[in-house]
Protein backbone atom coordinates (compact mmCIF):
# COMPACT_ATOMS: atom_id res chain seq x y z
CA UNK A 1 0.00 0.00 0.00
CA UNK A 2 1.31 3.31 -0.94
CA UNK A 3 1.96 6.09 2.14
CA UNK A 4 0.09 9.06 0.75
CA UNK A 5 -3.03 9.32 -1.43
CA UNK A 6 -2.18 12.07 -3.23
CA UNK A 7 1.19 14.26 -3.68
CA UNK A 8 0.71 17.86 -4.63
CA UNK A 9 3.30 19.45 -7.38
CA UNK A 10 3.63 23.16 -7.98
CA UNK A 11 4.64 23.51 -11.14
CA UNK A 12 4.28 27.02 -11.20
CA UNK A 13 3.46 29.62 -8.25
CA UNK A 14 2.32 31.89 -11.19
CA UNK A 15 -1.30 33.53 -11.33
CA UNK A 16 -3.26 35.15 -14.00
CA UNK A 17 -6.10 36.42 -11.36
CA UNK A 18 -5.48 38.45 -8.60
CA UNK A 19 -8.27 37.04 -6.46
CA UNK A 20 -9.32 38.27 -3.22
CA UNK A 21 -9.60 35.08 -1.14
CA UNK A 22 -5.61 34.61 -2.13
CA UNK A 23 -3.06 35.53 0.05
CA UNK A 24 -0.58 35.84 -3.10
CA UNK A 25 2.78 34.31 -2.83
CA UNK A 26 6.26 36.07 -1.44
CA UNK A 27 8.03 33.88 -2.56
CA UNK A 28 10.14 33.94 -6.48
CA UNK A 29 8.12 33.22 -8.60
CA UNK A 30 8.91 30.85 -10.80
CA UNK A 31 7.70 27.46 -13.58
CA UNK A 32 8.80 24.20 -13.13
CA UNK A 33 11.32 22.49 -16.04
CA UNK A 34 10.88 19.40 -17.41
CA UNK A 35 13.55 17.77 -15.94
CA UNK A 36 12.87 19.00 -12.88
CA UNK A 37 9.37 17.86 -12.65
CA UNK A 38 10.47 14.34 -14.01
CA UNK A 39 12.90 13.94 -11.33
CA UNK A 40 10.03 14.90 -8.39
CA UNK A 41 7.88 11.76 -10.55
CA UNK A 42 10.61 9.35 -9.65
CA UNK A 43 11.31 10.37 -6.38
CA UNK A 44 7.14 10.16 -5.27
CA UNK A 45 6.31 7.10 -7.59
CA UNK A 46 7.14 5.39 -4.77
CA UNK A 47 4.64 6.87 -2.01
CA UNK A 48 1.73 7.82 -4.22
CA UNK A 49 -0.75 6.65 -7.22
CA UNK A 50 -1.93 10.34 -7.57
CA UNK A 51 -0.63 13.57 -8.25
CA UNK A 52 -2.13 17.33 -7.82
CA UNK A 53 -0.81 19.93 -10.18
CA UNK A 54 -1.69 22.30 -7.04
CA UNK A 55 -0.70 24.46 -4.50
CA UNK A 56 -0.73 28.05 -5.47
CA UNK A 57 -0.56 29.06 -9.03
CA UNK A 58 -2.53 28.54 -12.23
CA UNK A 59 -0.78 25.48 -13.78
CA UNK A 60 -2.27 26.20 -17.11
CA UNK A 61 0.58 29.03 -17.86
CA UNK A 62 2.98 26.68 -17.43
CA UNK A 63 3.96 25.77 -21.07
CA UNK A 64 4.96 21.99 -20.08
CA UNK A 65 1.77 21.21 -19.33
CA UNK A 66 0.89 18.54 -22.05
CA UNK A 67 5.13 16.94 -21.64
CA UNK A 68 4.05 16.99 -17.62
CA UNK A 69 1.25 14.75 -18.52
CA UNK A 70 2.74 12.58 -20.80
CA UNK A 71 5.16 11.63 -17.95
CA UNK A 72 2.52 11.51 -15.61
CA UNK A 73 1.21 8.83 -17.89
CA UNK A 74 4.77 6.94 -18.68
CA UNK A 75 5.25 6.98 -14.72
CA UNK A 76 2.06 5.40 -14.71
CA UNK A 77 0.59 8.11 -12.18
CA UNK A 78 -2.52 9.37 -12.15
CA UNK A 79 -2.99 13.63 -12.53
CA UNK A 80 -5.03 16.03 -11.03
CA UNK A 81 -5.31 19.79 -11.73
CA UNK A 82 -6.99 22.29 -9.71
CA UNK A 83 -7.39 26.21 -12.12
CA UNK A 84 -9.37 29.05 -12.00
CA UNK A 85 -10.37 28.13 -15.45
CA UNK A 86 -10.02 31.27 -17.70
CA UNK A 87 -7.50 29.06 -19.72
CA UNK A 88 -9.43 26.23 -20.21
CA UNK A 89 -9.76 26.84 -24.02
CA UNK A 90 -6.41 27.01 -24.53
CA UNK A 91 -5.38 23.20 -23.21
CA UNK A 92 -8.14 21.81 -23.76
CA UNK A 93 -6.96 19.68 -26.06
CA UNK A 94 -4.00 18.86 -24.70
CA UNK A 95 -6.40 17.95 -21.62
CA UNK A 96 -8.68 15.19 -23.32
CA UNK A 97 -6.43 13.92 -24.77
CA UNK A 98 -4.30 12.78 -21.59
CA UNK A 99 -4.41 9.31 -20.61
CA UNK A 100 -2.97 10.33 -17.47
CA UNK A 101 -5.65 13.08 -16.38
CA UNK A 102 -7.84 11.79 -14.14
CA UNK A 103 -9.68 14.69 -12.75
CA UNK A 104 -9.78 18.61 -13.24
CA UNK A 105 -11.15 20.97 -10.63
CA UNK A 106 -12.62 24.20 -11.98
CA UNK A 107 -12.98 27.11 -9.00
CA UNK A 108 -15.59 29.02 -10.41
CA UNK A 109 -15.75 31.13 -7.00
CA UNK A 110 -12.53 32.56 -8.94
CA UNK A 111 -14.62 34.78 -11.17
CA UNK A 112 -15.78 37.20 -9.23
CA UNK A 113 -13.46 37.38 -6.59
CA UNK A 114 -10.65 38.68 -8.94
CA UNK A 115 -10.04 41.97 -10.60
CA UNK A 116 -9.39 41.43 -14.23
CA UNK A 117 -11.82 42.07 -16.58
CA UNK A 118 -13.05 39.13 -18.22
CA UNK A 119 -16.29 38.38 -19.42
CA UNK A 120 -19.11 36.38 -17.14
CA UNK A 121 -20.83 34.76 -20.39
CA UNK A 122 -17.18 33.43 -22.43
CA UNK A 123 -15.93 31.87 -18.93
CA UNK A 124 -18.53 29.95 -17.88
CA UNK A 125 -19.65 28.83 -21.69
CA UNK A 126 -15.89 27.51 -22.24
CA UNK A 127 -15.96 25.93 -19.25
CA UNK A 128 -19.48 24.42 -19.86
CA UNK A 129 -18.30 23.04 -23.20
CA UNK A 130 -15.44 22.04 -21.71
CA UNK A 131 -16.77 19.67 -19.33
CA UNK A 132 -19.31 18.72 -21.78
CA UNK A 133 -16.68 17.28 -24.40
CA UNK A 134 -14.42 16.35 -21.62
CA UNK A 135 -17.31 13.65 -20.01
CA UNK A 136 -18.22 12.55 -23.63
CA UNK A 137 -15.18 12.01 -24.83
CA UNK A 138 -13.07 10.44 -21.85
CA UNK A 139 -13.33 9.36 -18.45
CA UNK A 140 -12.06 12.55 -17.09
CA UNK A 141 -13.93 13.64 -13.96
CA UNK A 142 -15.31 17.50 -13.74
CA UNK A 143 -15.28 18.87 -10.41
CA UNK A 144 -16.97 22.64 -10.67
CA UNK A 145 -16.45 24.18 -7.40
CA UNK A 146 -18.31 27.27 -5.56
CA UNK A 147 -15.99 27.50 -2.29
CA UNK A 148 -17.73 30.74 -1.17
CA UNK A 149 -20.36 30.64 1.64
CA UNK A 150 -19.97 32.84 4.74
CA UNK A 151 -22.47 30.09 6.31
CA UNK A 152 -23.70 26.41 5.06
CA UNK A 153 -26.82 28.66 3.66
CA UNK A 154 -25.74 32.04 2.36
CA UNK A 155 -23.34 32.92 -0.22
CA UNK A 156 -21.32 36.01 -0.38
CA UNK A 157 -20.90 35.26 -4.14
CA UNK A 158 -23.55 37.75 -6.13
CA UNK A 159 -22.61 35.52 -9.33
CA UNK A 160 -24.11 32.08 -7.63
CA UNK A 161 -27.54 32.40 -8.80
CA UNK A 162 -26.30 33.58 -12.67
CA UNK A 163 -23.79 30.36 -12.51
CA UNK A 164 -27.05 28.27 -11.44
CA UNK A 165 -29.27 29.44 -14.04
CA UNK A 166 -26.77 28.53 -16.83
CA UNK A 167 -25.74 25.48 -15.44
CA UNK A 168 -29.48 24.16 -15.19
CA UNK A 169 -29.85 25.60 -18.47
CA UNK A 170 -27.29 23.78 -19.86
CA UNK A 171 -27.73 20.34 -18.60
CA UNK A 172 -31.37 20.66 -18.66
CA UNK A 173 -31.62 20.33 -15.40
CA UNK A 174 -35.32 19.59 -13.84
CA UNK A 175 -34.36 20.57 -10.50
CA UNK A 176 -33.30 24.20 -8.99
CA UNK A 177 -29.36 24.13 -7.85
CA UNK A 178 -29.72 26.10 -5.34
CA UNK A 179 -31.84 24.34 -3.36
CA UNK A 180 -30.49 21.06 -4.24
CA UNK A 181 -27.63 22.73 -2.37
CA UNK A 182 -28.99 23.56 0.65
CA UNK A 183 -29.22 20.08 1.44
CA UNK A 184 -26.04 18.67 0.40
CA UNK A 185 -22.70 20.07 -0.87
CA UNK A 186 -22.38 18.76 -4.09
CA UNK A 187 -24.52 17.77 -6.68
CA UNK A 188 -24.27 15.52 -9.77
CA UNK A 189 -24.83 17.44 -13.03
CA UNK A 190 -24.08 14.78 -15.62
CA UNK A 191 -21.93 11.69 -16.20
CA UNK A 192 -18.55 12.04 -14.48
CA UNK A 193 -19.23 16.06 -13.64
CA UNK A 194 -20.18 17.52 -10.86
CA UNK A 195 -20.94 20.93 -9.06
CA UNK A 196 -19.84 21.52 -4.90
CA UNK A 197 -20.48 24.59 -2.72
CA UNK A 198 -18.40 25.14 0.61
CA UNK A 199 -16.99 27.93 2.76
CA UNK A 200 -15.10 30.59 1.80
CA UNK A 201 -11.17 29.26 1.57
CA UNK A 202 -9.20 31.43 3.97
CA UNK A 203 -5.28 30.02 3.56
CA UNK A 204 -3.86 29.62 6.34
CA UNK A 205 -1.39 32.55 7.66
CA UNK A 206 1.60 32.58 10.23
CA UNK A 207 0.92 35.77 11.23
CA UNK A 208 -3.08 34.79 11.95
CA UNK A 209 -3.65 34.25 15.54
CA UNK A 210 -3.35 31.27 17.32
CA UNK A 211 -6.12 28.65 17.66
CA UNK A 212 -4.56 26.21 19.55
CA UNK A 213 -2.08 23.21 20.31
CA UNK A 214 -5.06 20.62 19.91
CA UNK A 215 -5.58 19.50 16.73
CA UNK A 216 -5.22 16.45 14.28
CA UNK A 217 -4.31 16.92 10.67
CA UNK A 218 -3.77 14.21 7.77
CA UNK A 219 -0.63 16.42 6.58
CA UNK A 220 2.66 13.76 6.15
CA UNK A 221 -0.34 10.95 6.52
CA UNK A 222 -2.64 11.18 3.38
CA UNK A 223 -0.32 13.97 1.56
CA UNK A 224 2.81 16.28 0.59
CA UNK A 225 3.27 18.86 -0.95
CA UNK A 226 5.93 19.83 -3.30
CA UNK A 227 6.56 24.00 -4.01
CA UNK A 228 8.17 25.11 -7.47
CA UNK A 229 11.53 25.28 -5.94
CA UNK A 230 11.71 21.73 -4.80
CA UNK A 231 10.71 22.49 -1.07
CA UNK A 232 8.93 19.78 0.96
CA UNK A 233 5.82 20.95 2.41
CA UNK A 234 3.75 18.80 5.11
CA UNK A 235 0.37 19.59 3.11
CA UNK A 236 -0.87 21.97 0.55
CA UNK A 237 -2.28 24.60 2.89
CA UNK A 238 1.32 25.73 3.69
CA UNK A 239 1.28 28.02 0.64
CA UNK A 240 4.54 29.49 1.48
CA UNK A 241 6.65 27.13 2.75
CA UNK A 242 6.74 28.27 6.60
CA UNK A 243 7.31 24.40 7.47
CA UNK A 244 10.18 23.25 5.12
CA UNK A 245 11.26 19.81 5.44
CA UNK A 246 13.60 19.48 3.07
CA UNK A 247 14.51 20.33 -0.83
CA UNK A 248 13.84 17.10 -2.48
CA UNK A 249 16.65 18.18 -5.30
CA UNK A 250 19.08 18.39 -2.76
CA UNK A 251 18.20 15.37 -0.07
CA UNK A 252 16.13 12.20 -1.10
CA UNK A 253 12.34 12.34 -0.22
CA UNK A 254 12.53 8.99 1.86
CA UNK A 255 15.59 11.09 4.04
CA UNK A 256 13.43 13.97 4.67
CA UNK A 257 10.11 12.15 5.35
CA UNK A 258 12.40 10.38 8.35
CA UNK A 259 13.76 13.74 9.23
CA UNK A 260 13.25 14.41 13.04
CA UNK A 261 11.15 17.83 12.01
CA UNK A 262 8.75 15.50 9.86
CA UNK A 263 8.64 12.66 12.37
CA UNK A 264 8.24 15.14 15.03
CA UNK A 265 4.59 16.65 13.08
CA UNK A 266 3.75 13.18 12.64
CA UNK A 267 3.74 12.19 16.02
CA UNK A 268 2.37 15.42 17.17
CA UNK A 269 -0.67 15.20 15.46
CA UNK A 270 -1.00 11.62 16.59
CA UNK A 271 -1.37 12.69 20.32
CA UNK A 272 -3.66 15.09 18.74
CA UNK A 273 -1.03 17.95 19.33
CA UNK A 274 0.06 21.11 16.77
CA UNK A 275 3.83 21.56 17.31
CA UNK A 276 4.32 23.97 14.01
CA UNK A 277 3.18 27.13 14.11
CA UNK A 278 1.07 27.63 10.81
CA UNK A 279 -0.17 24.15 11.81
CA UNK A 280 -1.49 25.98 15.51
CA UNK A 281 -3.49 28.97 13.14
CA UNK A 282 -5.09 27.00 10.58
CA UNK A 283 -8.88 26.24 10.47
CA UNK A 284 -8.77 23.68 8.23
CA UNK A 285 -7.66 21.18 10.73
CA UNK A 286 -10.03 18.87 12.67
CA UNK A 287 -9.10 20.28 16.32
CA UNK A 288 -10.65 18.40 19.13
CA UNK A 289 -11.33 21.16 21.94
């Protein structure tokens, strides 16, 4: 059985939205290489059946996209990719066509929350007919996501109920979305795509203010993450890099998973205990009061 059940790759901390729920990066910005992100392949076939082209960043500006695939697929791994989705048109192809994709995650709460100027009607219809050729013509999975609710009930987003209507429109839908959504967070639109609400995403921040030693966390259990620069990250919330364990390009990944600072998480969380800072601010972890 492999150790984690999904490893997340940055291959680029570049963004073409500037959205408000982001925290931005401060660290160089940067794309992964080729050879770079076929080294990181060999060194996490090991641990993992699944890689996430995620962390921070819009992996679709990265211009190795469709080689990244290709050695997802000779590495026989399987890829995910999380985007905001205004590129969608643009790899589309290259997308479809990968025998190694096995799911794309659209965040339509990136729309409004940005500040570009980009057109409501051509975003959502590419991504629409996207997802439409996508599910017809592979066994891609669609994941359309609305991760903006200040509570379980009310959204913040004012673009919700225009994103419903065209949705329903679109897959002739005989029910209404948004109250389909009021009783469960995600709903099935068609074969092998599928539309989730949640809370707003708030990243985790080391200068936030404490919640707490107790807590539990899957980070270094179910995943890693990997940054653009090779740094070893205990999970993908730790956008930038405040809990380094290592440069995989410079020590091997089994060495710094058996470091005494990764070990040391690890068997914090297991008594239910926080012992990095980030990890003692974030909400995403299930703490135990």
């Amino acid at each position: 059985m492999k150790k984690f059940k999904r490893i997340y790759i940055e291959i680029t901390n570049v963004c073409n939205l500037e959205c408000d729920f982001c925290p931005k990066t401060s660290r160089k910005l940067g794309f992964m290489e080729e050879k770079s992100f076929e080294y990181i392949l060999k060194s996490v076939k090991p641990y993992s059946d699944y890689v996430y082209f995620h962390l921070m960043g819009e992996p679709f500006l990265n211009t190795n996209l469709k080689r990244f695939l290709e050695l997802s697929d000779e590495y026989k791994l399987k890829a995910n990719i999380t985007t905001n989705g205004t590129l969608i048109n643009e790899v589309k192809n290259i997308l479809i066509k990968s025998p190694a994709l096995r799911q794309v995650n659209i965040s339509l709460h990136s729309f409004e929350a940005n500040n570009k100027e980009i057109k409501f009607e051509e975003y959502i219809n590419n991504i629409i007919a996207f997802s439409k050729e996508a599910t017809e013509k592979s066994n891609i999975i669609c994941s359309l996501r609305l991760w903006n609710l200040d509570t379980k009930y009310k959204a913040s987003n004012n673009m919700n109920i225009d994103i419903f209507k065209v949705l329903e429109e679109s897959f002739n839908l005989d029910y209404d979305l948004k109250e389909q959504l009021k009783e469960k967070n995600s709903v099935k639109l068609s074969k092998n795509l599928y539309l989730s609400m949640g809370e707003k995403f708030k990243w985790p921040s080391i200068n936030s203010d404490e919640l707490g030693e107790r807590a539990f966390c899957y980070g270094l259990r179910d995943q890693i993450g990997i940054l653009v620069d090779g740094t070893v990250v205990p999970c993908c919330l730790d956008s930038e890099g405040n809990i380094p364990l290592g440069n995989i390009f410079e020590t091997k990944l089994d060495d710094i998973l058996n470091s005494k600072k990764a070990k040391d998480i690890y068997e914090g969380f297991s008594r239910r205990v926080a012992v990095e800072e980030l990890c003692k601010k974030c909400g995403f972890i299930n703490r135990i009061r």
